[in-house]
C-alpha atoms as a PDB file:
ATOM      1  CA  UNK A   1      -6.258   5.223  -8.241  1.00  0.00           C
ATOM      2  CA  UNK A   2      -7.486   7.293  -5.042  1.00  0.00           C
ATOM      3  CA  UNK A   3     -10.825   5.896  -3.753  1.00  0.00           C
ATOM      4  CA  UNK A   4     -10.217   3.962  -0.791  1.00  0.00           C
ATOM      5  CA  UNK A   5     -11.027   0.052  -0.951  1.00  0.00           C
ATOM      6  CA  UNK A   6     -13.781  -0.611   0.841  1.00  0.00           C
ATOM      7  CA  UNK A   7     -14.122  -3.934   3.015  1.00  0.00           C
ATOM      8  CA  UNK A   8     -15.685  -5.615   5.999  1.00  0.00           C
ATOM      9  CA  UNK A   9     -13.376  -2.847   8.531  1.00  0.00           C
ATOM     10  CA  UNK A  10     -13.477  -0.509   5.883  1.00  0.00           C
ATOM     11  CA  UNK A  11     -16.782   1.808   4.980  1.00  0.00           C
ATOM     12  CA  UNK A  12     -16.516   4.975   2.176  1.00  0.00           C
ATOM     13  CA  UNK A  13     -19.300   7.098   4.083  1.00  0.00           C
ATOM     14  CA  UNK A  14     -18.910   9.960   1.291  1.00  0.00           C
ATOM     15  CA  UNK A  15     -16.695  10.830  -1.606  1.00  0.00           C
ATOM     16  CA  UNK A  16     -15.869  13.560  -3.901  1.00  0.00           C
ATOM     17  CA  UNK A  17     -13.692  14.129  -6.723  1.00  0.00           C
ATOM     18  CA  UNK A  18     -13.038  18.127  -8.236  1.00  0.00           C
ATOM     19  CA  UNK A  19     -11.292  18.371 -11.243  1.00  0.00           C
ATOM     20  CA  UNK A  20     -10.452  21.858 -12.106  1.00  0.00           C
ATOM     21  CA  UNK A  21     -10.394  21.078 -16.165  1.00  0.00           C
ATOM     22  CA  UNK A  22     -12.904  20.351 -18.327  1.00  0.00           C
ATOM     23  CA  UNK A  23     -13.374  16.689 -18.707  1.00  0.00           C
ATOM     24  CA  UNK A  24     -15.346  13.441 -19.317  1.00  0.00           C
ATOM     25  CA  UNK A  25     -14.865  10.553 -15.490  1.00  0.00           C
ATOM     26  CA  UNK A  26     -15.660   6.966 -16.171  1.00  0.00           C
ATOM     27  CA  UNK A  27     -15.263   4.566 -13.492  1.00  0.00           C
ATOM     28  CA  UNK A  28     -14.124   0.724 -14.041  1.00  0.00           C
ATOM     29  CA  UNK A  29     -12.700  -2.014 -11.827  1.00  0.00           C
ATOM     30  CA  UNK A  30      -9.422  -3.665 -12.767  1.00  0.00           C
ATOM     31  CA  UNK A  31      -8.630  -7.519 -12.331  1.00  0.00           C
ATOM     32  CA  UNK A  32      -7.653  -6.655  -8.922  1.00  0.00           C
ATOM     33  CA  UNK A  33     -10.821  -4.982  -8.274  1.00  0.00           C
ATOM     34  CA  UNK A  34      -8.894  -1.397  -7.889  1.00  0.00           C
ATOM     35  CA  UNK A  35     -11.741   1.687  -8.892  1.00  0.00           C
ATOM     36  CA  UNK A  36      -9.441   3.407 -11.409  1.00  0.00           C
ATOM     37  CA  UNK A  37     -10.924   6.144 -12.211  1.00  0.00           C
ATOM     38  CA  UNK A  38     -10.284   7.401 -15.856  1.00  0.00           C
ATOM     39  CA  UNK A  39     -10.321  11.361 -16.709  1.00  0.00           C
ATOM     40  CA  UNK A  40     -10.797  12.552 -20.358  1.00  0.00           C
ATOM     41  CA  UNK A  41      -9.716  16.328 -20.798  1.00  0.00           C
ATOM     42  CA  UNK A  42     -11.813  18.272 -23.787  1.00  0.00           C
ATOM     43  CA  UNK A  43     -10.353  21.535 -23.486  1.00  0.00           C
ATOM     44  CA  UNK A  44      -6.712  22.425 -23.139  1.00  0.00           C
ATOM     45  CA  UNK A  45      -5.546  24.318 -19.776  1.00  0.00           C
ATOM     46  CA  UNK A  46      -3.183  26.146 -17.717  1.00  0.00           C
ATOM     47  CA  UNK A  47      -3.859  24.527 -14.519  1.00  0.00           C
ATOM     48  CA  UNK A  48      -4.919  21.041 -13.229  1.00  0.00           C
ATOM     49  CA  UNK A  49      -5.964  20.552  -9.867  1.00  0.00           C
ATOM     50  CA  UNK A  50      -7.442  17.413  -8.707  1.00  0.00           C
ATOM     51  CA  UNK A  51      -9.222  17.983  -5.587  1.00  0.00           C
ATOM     52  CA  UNK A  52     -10.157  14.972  -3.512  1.00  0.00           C
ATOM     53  CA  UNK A  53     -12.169  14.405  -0.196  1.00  0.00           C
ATOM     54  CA  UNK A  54     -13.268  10.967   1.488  1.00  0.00           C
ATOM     55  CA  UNK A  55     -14.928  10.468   4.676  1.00  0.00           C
ATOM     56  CA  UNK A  56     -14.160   6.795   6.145  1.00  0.00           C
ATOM     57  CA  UNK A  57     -15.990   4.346   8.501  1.00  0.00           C
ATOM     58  CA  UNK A  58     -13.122   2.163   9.918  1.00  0.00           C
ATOM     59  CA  UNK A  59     -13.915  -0.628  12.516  1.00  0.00           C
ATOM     60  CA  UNK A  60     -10.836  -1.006  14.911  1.00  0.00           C
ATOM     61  CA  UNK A  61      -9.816  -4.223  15.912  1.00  0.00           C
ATOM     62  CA  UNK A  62      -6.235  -6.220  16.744  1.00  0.00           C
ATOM     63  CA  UNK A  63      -4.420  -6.727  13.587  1.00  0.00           C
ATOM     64  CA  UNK A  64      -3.192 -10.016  15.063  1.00  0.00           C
ATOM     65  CA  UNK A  65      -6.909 -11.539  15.069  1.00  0.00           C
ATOM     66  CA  UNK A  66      -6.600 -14.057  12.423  1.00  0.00           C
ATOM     67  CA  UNK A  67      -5.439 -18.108  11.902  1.00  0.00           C
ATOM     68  CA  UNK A  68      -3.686 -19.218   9.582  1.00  0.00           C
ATOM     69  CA  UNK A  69      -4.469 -23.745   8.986  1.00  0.00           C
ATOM     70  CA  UNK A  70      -2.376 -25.613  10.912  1.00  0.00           C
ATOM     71  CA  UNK A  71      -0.740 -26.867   7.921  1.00  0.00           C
ATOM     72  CA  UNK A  72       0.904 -23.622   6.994  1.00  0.00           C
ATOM     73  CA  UNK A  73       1.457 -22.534  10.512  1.00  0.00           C
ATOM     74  CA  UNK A  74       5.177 -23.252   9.689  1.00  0.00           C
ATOM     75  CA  UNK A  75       7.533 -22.609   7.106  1.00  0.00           C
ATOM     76  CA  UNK A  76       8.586 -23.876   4.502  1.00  0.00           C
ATOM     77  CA  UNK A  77       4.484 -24.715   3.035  1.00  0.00           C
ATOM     78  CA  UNK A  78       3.246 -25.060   0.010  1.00  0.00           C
ATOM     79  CA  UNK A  79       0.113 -23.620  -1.176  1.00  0.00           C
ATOM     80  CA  UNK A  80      -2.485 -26.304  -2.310  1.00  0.00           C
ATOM     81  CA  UNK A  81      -3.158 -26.968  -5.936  1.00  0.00           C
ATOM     82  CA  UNK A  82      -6.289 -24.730  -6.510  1.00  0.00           C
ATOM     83  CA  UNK A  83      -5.081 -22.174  -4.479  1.00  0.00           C
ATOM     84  CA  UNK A  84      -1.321 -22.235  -6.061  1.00  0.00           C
ATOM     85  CA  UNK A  85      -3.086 -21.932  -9.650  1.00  0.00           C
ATOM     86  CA  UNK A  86      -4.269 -18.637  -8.148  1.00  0.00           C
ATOM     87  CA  UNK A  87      -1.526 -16.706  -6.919  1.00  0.00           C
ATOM     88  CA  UNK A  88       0.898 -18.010  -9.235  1.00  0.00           C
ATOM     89  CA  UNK A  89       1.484 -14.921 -10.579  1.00  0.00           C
ATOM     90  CA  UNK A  90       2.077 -12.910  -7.537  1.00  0.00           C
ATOM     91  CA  UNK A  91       4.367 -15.544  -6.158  1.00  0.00           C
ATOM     92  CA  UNK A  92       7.309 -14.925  -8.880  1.00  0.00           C
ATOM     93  CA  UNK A  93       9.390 -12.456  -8.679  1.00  0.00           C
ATOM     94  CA  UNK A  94       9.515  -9.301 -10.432  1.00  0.00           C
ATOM     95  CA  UNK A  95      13.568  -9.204 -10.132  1.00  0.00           C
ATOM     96  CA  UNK A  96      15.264 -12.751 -10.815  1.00  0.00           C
ATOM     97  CA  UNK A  97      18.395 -10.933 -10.952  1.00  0.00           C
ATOM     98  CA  UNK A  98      18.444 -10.557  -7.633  1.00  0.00           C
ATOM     99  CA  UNK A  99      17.505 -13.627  -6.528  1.00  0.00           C
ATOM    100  CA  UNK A 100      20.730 -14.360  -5.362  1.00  0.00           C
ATOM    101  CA  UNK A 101      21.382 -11.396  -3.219  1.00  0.00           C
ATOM    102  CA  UNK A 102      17.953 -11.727  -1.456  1.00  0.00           C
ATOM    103  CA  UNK A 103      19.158 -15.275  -0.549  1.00  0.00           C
ATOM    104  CA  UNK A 104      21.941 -14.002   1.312  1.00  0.00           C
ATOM    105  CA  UNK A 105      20.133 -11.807   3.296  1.00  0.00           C
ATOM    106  CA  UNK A 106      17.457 -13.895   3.952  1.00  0.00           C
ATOM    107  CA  UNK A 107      20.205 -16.703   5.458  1.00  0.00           C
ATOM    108  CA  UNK A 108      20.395 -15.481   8.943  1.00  0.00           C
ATOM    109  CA  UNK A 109      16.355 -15.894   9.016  1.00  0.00           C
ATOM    110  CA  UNK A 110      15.956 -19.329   6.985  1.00  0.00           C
ATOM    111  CA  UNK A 111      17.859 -21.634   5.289  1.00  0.00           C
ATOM    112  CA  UNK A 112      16.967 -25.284   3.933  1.00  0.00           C
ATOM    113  CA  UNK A 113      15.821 -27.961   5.934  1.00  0.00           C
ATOM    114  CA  UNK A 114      15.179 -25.246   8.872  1.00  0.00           C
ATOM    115  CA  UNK A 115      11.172 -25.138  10.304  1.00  0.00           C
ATOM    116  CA  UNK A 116       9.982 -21.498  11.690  1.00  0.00           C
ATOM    117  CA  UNK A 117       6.645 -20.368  12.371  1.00  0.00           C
ATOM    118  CA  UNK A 118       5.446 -18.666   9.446  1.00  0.00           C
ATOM    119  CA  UNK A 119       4.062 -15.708  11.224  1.00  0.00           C
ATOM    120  CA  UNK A 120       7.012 -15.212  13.544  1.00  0.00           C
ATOM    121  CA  UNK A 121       9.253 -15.689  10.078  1.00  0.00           C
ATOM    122  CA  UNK A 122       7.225 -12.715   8.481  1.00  0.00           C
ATOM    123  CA  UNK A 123       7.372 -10.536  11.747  1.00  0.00           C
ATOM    124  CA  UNK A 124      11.041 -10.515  11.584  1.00  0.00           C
ATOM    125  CA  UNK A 125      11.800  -9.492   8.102  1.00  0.00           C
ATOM    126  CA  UNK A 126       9.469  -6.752   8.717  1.00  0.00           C
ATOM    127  CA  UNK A 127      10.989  -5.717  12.131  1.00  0.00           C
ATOM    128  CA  UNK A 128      14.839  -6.393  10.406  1.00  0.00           C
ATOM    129  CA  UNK A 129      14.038  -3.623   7.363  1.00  0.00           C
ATOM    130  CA  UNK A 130      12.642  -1.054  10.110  1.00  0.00           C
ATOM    131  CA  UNK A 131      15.494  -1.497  12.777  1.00  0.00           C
ATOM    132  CA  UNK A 132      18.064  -1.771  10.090  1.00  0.00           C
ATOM    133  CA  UNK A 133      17.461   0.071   7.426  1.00  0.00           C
ATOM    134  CA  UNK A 134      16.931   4.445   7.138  1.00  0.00           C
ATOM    135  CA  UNK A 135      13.928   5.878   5.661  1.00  0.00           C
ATOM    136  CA  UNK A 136      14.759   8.126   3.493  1.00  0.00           C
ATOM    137  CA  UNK A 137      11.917  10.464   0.653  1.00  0.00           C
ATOM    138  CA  UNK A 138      13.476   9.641  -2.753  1.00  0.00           C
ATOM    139  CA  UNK A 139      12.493  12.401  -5.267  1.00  0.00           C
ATOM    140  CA  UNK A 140      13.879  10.235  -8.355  1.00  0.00           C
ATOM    141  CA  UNK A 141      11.292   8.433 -10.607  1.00  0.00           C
ATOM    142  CA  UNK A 142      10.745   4.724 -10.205  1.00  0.00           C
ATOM    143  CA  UNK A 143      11.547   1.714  -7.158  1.00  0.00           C
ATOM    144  CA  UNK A 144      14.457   0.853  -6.264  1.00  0.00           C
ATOM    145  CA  UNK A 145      15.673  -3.036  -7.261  1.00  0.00           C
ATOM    146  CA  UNK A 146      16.031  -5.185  -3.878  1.00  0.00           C
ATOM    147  CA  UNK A 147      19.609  -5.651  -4.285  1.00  0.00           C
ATOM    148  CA  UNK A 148      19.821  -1.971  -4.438  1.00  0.00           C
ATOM    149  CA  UNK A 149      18.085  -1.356  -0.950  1.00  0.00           C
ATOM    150  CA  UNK A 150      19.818  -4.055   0.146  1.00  0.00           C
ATOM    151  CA  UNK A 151      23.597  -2.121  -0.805  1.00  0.00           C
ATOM    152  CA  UNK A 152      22.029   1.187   0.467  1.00  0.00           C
ATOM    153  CA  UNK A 153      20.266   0.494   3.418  1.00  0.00           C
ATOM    154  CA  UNK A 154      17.919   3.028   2.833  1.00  0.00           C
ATOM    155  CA  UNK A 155      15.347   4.152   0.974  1.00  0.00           C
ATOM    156  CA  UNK A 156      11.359   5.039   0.573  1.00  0.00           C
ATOM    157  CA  UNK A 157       8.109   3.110   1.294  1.00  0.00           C
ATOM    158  CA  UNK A 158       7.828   1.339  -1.838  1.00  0.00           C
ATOM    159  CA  UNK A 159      10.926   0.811  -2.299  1.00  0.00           C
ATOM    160  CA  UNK A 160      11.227  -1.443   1.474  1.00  0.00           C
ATOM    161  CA  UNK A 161       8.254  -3.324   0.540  1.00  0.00           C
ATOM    162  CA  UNK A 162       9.524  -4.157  -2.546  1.00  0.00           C
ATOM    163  CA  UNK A 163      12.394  -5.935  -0.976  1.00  0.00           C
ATOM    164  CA  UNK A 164       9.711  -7.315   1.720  1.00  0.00           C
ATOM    165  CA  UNK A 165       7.326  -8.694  -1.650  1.00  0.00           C
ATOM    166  CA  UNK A 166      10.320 -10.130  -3.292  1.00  0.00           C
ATOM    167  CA  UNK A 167      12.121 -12.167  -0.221  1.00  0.00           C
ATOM    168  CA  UNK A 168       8.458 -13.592   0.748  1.00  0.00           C
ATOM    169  CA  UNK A 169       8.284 -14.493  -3.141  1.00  0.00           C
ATOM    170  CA  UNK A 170      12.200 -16.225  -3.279  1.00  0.00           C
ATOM    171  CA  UNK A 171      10.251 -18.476  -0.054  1.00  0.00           C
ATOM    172  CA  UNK A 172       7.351 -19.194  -2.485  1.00  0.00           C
ATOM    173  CA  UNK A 173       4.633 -17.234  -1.068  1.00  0.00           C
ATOM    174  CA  UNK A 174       2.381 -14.579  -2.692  1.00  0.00           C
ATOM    175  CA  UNK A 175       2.874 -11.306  -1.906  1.00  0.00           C
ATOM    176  CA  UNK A 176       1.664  -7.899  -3.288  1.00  0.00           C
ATOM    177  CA  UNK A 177       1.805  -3.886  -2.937  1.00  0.00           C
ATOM    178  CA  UNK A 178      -0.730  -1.652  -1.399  1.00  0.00           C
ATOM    179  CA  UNK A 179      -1.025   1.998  -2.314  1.00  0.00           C
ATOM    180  CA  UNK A 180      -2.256   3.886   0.080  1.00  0.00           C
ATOM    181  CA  UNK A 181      -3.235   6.425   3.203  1.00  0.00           C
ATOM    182  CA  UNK A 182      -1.647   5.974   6.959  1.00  0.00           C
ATOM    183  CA  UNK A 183      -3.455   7.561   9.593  1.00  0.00           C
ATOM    184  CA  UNK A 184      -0.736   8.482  12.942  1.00  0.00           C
ATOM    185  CA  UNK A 185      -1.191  10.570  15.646  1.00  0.00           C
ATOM    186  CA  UNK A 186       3.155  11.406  15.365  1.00  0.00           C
ATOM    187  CA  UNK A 187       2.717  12.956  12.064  1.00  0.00           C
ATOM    188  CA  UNK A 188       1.073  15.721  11.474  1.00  0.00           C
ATOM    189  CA  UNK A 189       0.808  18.213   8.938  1.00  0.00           C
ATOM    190  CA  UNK A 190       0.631  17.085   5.208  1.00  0.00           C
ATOM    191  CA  UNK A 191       1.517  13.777   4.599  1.00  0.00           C
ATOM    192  CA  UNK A 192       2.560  11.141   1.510  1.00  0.00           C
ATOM    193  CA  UNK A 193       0.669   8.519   0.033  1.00  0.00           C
ATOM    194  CA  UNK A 194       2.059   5.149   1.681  1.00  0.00           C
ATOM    195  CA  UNK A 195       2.953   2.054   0.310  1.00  0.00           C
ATOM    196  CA  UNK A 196       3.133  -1.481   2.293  1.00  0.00           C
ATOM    197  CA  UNK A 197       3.188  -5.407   1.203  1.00  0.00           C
ATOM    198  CA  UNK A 198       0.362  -7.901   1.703  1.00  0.00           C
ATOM    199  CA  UNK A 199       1.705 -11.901   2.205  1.00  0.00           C
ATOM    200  CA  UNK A 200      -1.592 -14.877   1.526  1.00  0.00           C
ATOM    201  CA  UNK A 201      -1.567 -16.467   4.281  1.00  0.00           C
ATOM    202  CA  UNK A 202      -3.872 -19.767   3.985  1.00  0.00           C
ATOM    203  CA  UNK A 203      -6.588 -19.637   6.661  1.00  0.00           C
ATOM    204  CA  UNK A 204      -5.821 -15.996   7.223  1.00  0.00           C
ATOM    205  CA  UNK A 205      -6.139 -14.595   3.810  1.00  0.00           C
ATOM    206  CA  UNK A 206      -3.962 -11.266   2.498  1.00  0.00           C
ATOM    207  CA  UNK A 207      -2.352  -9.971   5.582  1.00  0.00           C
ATOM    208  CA  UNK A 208      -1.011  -6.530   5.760  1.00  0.00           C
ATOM    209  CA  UNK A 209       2.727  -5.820   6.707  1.00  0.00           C
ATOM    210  CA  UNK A 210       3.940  -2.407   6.556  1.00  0.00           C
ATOM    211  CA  UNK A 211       8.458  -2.439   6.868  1.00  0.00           C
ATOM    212  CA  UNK A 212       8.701   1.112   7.261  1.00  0.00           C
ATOM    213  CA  UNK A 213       7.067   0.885  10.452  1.00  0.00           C
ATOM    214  CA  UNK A 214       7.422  -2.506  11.159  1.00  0.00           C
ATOM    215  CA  UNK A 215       4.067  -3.332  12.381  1.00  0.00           C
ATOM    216  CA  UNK A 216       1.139  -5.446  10.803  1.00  0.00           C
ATOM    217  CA  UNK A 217      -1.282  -3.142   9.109  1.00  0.00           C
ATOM    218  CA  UNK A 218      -4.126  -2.216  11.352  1.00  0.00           C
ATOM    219  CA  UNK A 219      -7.283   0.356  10.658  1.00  0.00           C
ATOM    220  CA  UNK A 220      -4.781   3.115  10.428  1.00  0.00           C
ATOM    221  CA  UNK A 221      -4.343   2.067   7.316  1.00  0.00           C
ATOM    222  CA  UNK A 222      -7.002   2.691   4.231  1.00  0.00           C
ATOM    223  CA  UNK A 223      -5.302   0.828   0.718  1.00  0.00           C
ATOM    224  CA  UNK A 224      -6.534   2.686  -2.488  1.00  0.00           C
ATOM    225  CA  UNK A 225      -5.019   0.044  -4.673  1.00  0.00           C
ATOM    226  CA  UNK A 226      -2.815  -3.126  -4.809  1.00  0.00           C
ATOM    227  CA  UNK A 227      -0.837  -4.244  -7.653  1.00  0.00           C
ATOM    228  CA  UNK A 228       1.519  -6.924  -8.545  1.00  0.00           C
ATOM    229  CA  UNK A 229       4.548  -4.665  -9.017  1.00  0.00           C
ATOM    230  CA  UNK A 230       4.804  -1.396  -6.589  1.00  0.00           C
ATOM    231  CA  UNK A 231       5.241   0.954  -9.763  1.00  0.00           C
ATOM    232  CA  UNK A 232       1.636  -0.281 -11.288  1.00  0.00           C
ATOM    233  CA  UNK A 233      -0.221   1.358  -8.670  1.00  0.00           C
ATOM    234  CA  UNK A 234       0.795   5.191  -8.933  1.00  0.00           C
ATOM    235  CA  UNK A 235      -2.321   7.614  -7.223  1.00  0.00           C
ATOM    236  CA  UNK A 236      -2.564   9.527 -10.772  1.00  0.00           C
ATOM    237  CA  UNK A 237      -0.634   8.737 -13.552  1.00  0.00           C
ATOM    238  CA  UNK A 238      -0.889  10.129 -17.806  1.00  0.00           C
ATOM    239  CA  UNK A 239       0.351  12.004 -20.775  1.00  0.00           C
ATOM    240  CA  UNK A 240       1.127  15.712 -20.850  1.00  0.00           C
ATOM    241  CA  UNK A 241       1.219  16.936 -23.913  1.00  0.00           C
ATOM    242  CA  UNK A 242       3.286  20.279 -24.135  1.00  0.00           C
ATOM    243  CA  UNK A 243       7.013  21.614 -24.090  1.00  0.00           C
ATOM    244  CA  UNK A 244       9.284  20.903 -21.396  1.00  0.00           C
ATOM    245  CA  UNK A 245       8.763  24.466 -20.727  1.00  0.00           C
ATOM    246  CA  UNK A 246       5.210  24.468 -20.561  1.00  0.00           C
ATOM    247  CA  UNK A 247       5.059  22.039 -17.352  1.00  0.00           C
ATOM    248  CA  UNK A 248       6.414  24.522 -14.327  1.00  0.00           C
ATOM    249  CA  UNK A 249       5.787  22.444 -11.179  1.00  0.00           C
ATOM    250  CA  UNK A 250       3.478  20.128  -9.219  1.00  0.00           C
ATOM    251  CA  UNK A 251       2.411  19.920  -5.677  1.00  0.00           C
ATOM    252  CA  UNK A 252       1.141  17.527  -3.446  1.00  0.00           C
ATOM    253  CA  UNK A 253      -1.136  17.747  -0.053  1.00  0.00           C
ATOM    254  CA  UNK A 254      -2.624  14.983   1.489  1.00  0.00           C
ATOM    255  CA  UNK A 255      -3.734  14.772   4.927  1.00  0.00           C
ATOM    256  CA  UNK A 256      -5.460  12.342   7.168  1.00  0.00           C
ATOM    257  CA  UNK A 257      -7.128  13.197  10.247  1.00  0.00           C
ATOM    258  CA  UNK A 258      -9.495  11.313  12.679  1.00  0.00           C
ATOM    259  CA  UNK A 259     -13.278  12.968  12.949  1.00  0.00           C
ATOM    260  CA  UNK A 260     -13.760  12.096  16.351  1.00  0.00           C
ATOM    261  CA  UNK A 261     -10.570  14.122  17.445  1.00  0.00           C
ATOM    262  CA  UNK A 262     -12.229  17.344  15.579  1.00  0.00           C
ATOM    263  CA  UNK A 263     -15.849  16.745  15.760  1.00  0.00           C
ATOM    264  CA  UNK A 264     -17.774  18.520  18.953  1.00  0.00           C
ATOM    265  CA  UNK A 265     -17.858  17.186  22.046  1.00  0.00           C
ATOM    266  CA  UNK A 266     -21.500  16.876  21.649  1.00  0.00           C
ATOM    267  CA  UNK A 267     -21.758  15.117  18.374  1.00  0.00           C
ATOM    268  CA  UNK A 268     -24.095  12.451  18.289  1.00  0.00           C
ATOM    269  CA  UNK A 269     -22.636   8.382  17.687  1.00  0.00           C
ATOM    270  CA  UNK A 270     -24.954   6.298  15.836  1.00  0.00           C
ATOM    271  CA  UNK A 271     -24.871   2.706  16.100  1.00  0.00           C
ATOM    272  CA  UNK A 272     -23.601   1.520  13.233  1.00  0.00           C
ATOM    273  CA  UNK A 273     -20.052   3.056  13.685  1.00  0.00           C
ATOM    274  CA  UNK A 274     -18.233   0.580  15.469  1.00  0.00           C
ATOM    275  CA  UNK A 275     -15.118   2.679  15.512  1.00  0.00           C
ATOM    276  CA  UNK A 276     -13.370   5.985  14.974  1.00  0.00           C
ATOM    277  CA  UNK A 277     -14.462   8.007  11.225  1.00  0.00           C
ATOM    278  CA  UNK A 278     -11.492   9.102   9.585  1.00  0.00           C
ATOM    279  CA  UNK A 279     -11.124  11.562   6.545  1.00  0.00           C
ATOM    280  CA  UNK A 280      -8.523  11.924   4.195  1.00  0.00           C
ATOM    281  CA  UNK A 281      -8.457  14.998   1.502  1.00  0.00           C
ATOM    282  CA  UNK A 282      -5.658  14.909  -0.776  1.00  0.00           C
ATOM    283  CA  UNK A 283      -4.821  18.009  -4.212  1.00  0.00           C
ATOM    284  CA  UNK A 284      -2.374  17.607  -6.530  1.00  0.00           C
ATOM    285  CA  UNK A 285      -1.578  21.120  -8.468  1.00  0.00           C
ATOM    286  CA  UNK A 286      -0.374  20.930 -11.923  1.00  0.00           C
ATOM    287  CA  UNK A 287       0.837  23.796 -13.994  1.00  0.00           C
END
């Protein structure tokens, strides 16, 4: 689950996938229209590398340019019938357990019979997990529950806007992960796949909100895949078949870098790109 999700901001201008095994690739799209791409191996080996390039179109634009219908310009809302049938599913939460713990952090931000506005609402539970809480690269498998970022104060991407998806679902609104790439000029050098939360906003659609950098997503951002539950949405995921002995290491290198800033000075800009081309090239060694 690599290939960027293309959308009106968003334009794949090329992409390649090299797979260093033999093997059969079939393309299908999921029921959240993720391009999963499925690999078949037909001959054992000692090494698998998958080697992946894209080149994007991205058109830049403010991140705050949308409108949400009056009615739902406030919290609390509810969702209207048709549209509640719809994202029923991503508006429960994945961890009832700790439904009560995300209710007492949530306190100092909402409680009953209080009326914010639902943007400014969202803005500050984003802002709150990046001033409060440290980033930290977790090496151990899996997310971390809510209630256990919430005793930590720490942790990774997914695991922030996994607390993020779950307090916007305890308020009743739909929410969902991204998997994806980050484009930023402060980081250089390989990166990490990133991870972020979308909210449905009526009026406004699925807005991006990213709580490790407390921001709204913008074009830096490219989304691969989105999922329900943050662990559903892994870049490459399968069996190995083999002793524990067999399987020395893996290795990851991903990095994202805008054209424009490597291009020549002289390169010629065609009319239909509206904003900086960005390319992303990510391997993943096996063996």
């Amino acid at each position: 689950m690599m290939r960027p999700r293309e959308s009106h901001a968003l334009r794949l201008k090329s992409c390649s996938f090299a797979i260093s095994a033999p093997h059969r690739l079939r393309w299908i799209r999921d029921v959240h229209e993720n391009n999963i791409g499925f690999v078949d191996f037909t001959e054992t080996a000692e090494e698998l590398v998958f080697d992946c390039e894209f080149a994007l179109e991205v058109s830049e634009g403010n991140p705050f340019d949308f409108a949400i219908v009056p009615e739902a310009a406030e919290y609390p809302f509810s969702y209207d019938q048709e549209l509640s049938r719809e994202l029923l599913p991503l508006s429960h939460t994945i961890y009832p357990r700790d439904a009560e713990r995300i209710g007492t952090w949530l306190a100092p931000f909402w409680h009953p019979g209080k009326r914010v506005g639902t943007l400014e609402l969202l803005q500050e539970l984003n802002t709150t997990i990046f001033r409060t809480f440290r980033y930290r690269r977790r090496m151990e498998k899996g997310v971390q529950t809510p209630a256990e970022t919430l005793e930590n104060k720490s942790g990774s991407c997914r695991d922030f806007a996994t607390l993020l998806m779950e307090a916007c679902r305890f308020l009743g609104l739909a929410a969902r992960f991204v998997s994806g790439y980050m484009y930023s000029p402060e980081i250089t050098g390989r990166m990490s796949m990133h991870g972020w939360a979308e909210i449905y906003l009526p009026g406004a659609g699925w807005i991006g909100f990213d709580p490790s950098w407390g921001i709204l997503a913008d074009a830096n951002y490219v989304p691969s895949a989105v999922s329900r539950d943050s662990e559903h949405a892994p870049p490459i995921s399968g069996t190995y078949f083999g002793t524990s002995r067999a399987f020395l290491r893996s290795q990851v290198d991903l990095y994202v870098k805008r054209l424009d800033a490597i291009l020549p000075a002289d390169a010629p800009l065609t009319n239909d790109r509206p904003g900086p081309l960005s390319v992303e090239s990510a391997k993943l060694l096996t063996g």
